[in-house]
PDB file of N, CA and C in Angstrom:
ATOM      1  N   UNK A   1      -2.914  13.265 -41.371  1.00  0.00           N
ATOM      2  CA  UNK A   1      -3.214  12.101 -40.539  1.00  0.00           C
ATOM      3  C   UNK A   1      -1.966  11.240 -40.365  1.00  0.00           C
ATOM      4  N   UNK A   2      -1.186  11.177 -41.387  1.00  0.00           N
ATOM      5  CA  UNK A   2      -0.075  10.100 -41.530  1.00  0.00           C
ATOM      6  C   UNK A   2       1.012  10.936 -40.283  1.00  0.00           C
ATOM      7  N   UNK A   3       1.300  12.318 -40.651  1.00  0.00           N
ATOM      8  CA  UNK A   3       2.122  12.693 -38.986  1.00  0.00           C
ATOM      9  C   UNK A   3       1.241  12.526 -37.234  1.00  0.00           C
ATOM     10  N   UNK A   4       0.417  12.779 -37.449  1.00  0.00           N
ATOM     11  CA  UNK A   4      -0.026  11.823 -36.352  1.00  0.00           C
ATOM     12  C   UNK A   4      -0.067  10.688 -36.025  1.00  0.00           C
ATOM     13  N   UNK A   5       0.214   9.589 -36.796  1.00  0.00           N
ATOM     14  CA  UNK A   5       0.576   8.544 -36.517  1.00  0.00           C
ATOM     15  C   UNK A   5       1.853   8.776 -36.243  1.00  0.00           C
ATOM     16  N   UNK A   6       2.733   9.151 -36.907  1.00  0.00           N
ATOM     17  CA  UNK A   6       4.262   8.884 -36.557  1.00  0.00           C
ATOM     18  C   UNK A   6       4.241   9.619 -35.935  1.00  0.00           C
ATOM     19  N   UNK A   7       3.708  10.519 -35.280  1.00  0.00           N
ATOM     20  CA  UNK A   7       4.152  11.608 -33.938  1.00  0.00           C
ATOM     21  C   UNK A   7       3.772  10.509 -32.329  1.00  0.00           C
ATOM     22  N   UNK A   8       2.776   9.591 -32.455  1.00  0.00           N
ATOM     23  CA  UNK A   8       2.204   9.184 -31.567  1.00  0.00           C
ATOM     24  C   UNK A   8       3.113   7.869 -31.639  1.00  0.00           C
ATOM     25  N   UNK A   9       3.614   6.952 -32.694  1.00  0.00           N
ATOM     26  CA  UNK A   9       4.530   5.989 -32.742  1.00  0.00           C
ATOM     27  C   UNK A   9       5.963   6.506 -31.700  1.00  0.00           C
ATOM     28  N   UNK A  10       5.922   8.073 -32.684  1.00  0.00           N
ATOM     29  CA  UNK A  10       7.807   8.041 -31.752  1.00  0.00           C
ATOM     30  C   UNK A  10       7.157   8.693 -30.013  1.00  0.00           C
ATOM     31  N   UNK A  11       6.334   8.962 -30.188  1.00  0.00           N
ATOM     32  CA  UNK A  11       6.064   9.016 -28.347  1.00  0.00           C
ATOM     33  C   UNK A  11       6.142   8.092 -27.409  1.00  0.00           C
ATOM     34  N   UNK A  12       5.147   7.111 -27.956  1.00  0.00           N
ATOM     35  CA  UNK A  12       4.760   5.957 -27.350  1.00  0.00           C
ATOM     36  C   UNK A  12       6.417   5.322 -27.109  1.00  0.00           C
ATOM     37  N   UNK A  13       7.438   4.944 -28.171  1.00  0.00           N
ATOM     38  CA  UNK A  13       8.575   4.501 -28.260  1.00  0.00           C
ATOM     39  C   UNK A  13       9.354   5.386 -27.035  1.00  0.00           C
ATOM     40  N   UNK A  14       9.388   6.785 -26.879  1.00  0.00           N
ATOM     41  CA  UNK A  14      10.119   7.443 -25.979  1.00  0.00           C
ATOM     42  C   UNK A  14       9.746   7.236 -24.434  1.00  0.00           C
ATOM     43  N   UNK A  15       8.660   6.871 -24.604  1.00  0.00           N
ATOM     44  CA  UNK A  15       7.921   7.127 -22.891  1.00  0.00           C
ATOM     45  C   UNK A  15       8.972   6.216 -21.961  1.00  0.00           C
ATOM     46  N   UNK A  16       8.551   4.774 -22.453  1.00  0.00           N
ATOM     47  CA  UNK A  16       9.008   3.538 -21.539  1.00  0.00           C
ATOM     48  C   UNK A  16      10.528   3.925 -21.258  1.00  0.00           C
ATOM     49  N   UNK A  17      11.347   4.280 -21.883  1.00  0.00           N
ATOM     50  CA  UNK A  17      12.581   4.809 -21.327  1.00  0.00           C
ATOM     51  C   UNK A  17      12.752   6.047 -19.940  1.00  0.00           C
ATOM     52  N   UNK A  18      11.912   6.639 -20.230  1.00  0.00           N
ATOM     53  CA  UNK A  18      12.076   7.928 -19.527  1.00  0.00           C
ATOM     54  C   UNK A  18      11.225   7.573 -17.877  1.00  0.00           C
ATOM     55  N   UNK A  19      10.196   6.489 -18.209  1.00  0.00           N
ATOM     56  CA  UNK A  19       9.634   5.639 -16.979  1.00  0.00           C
ATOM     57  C   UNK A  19      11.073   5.080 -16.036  1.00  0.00           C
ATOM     58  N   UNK A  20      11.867   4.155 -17.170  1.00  0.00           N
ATOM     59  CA  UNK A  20      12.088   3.304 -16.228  1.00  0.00           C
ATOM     60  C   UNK A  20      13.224   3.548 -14.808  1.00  0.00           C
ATOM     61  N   UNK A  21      13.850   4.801 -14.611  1.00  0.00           N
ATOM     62  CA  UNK A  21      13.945   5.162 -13.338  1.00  0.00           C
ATOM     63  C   UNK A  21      13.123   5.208 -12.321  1.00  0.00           C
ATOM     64  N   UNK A  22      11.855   5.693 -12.754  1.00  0.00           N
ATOM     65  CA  UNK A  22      10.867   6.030 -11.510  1.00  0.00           C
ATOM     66  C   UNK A  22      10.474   4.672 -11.444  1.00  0.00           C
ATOM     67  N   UNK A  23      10.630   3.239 -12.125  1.00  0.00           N
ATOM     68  CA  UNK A  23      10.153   2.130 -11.474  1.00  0.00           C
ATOM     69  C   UNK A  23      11.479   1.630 -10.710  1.00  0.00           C
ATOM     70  N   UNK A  24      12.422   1.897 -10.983  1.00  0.00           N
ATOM     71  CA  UNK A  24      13.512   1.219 -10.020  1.00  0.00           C
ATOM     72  C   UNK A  24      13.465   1.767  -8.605  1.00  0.00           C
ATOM     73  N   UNK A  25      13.388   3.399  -8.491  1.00  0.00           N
ATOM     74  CA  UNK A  25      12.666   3.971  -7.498  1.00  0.00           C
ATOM     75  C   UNK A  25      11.890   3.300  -6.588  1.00  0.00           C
ATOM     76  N   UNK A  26      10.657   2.838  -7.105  1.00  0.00           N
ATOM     77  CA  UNK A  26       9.498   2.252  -6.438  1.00  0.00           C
ATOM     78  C   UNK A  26      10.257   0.697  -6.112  1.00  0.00           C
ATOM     79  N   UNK A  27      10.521   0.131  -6.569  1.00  0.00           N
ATOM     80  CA  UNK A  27      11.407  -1.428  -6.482  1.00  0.00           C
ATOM     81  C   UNK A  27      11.728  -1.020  -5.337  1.00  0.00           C
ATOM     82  N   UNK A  28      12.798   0.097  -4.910  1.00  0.00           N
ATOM     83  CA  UNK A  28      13.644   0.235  -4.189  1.00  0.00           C
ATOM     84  C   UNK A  28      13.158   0.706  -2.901  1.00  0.00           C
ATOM     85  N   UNK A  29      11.763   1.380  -3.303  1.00  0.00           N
ATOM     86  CA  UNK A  29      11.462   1.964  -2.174  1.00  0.00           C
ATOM     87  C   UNK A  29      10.190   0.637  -1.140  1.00  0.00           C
ATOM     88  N   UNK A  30       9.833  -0.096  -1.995  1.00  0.00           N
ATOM     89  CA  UNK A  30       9.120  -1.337  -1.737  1.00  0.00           C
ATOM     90  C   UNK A  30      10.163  -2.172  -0.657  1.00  0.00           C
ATOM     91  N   UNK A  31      11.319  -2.353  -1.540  1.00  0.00           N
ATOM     92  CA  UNK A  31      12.344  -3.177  -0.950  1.00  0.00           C
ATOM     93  C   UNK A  31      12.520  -2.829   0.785  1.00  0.00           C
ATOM     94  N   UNK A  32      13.238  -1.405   1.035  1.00  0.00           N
ATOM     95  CA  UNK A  32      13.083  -1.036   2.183  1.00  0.00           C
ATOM     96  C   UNK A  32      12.101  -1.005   2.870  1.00  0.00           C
ATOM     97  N   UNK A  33      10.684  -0.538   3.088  1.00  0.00           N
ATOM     98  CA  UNK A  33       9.705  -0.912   3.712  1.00  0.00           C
ATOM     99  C   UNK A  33       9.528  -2.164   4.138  1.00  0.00           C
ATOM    100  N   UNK A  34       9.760  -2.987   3.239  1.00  0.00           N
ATOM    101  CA  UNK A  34       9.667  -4.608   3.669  1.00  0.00           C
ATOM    102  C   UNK A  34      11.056  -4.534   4.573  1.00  0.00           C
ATOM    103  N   UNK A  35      11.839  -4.494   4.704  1.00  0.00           N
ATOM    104  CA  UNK A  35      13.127  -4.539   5.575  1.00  0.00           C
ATOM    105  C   UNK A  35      12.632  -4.156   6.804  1.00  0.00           C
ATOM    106  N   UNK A  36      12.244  -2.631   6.780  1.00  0.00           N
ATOM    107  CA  UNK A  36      11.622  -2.064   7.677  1.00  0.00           C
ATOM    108  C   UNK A  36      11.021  -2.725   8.812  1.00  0.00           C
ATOM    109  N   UNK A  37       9.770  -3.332   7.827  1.00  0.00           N
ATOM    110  CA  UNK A  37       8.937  -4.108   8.548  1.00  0.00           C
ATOM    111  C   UNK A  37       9.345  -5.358   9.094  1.00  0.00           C
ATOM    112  N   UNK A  38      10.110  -5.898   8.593  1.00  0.00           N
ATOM    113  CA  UNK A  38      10.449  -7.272   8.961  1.00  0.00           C
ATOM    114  C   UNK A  38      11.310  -6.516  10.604  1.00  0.00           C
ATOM    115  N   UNK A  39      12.260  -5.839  10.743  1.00  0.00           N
ATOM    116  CA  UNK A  39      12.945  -5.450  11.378  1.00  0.00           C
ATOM    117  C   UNK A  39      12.004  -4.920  12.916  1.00  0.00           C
ATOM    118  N   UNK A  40      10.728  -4.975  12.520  1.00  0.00           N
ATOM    119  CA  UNK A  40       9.715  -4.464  13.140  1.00  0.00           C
ATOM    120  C   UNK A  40       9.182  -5.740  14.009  1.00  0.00           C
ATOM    121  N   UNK A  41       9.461  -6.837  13.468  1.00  0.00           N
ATOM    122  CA  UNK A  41       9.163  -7.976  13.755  1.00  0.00           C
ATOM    123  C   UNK A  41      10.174  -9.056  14.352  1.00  0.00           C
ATOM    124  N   UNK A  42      11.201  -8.258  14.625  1.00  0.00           N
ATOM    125  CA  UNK A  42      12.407  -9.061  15.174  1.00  0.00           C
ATOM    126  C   UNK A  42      13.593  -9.692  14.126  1.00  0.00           C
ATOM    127  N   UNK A  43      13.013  -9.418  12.529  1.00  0.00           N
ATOM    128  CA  UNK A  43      13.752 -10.056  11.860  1.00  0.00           C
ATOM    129  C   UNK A  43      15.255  -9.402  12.295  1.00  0.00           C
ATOM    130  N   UNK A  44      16.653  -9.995  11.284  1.00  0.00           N
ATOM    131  CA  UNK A  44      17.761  -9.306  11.048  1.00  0.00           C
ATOM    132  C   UNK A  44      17.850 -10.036  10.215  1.00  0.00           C
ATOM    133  N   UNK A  45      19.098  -9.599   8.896  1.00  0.00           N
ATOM    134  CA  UNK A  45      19.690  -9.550   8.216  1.00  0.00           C
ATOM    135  C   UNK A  45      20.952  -9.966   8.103  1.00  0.00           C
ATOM    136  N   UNK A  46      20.802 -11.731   8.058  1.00  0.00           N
ATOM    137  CA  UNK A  46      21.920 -12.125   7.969  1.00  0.00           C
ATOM    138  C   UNK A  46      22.142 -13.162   7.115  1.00  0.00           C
ATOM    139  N   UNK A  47      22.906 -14.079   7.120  1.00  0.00           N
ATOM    140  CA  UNK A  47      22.994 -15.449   5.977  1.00  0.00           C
ATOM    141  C   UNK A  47      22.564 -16.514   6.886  1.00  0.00           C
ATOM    142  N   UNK A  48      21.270 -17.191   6.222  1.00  0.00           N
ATOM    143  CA  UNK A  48      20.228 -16.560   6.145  1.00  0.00           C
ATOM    144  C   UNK A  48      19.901 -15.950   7.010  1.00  0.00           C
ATOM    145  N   UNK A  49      18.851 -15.495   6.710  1.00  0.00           N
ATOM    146  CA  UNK A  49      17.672 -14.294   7.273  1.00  0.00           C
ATOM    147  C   UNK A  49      17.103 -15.072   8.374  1.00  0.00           C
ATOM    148  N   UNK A  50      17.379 -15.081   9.880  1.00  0.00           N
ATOM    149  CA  UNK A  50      16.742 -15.580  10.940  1.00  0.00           C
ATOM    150  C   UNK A  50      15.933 -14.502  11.626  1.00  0.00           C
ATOM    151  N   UNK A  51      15.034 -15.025  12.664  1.00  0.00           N
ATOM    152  CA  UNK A  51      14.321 -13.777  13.756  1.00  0.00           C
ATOM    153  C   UNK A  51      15.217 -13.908  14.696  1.00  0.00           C
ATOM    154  N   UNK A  52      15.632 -12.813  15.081  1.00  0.00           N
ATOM    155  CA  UNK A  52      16.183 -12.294  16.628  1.00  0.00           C
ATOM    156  C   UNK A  52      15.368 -13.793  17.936  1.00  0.00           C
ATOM    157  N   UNK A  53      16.149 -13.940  18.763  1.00  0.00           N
ATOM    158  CA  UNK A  53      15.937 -14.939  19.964  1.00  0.00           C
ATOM    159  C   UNK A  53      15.991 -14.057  20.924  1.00  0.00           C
ATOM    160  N   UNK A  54      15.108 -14.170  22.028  1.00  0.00           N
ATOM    161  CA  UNK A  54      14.934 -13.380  22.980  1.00  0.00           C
ATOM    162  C   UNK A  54      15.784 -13.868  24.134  1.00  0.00           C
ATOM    163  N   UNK A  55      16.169 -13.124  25.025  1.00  0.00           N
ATOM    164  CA  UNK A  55      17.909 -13.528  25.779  1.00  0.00           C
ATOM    165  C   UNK A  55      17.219 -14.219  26.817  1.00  0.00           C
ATOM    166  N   UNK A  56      15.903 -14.539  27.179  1.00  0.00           N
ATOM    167  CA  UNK A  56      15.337 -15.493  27.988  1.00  0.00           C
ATOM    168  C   UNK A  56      15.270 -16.890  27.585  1.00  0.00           C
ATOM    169  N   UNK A  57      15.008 -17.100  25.879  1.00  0.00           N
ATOM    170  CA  UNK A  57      14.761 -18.446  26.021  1.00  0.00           C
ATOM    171  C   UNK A  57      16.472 -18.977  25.398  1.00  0.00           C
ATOM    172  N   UNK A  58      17.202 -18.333  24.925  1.00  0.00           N
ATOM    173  CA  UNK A  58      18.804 -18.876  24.654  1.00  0.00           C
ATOM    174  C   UNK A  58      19.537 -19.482  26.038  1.00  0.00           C
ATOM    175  N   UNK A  59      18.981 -19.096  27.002  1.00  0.00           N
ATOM    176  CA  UNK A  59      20.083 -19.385  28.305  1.00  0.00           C
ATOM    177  C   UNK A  59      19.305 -20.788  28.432  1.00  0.00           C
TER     178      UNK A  59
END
């Protein structure tokens, strides 16, 4: 019984490491979609972050 505990201690300890690529992944892949979308919406990407002006109402 006592190696099953320590077999399941050093697992549990190994997992969260071996996760944490596939969450930066997802961060990253979240990140772009939202870009995406905003870009979908006229945003751009600049300092700051304004919406695109349509060349009718600037003149």
């Amino acid at each position: 019984m006592k190696k099953r505990q320590i077999l399941s201690v050093v697992t549990f300890l190994l997992i969260p490491p071996l996760l944490s690529g596939c969450w930066t992944l997802v961060a990253a892949g979240a990140g772009a979609y939202g870009g995406y979308k905003m870009k979908e919406k006229g945003y751009t990407l600049q300092n700051p972050i304004t919406k695109e002006k349509s060349k009718q109402s600037s003149q």
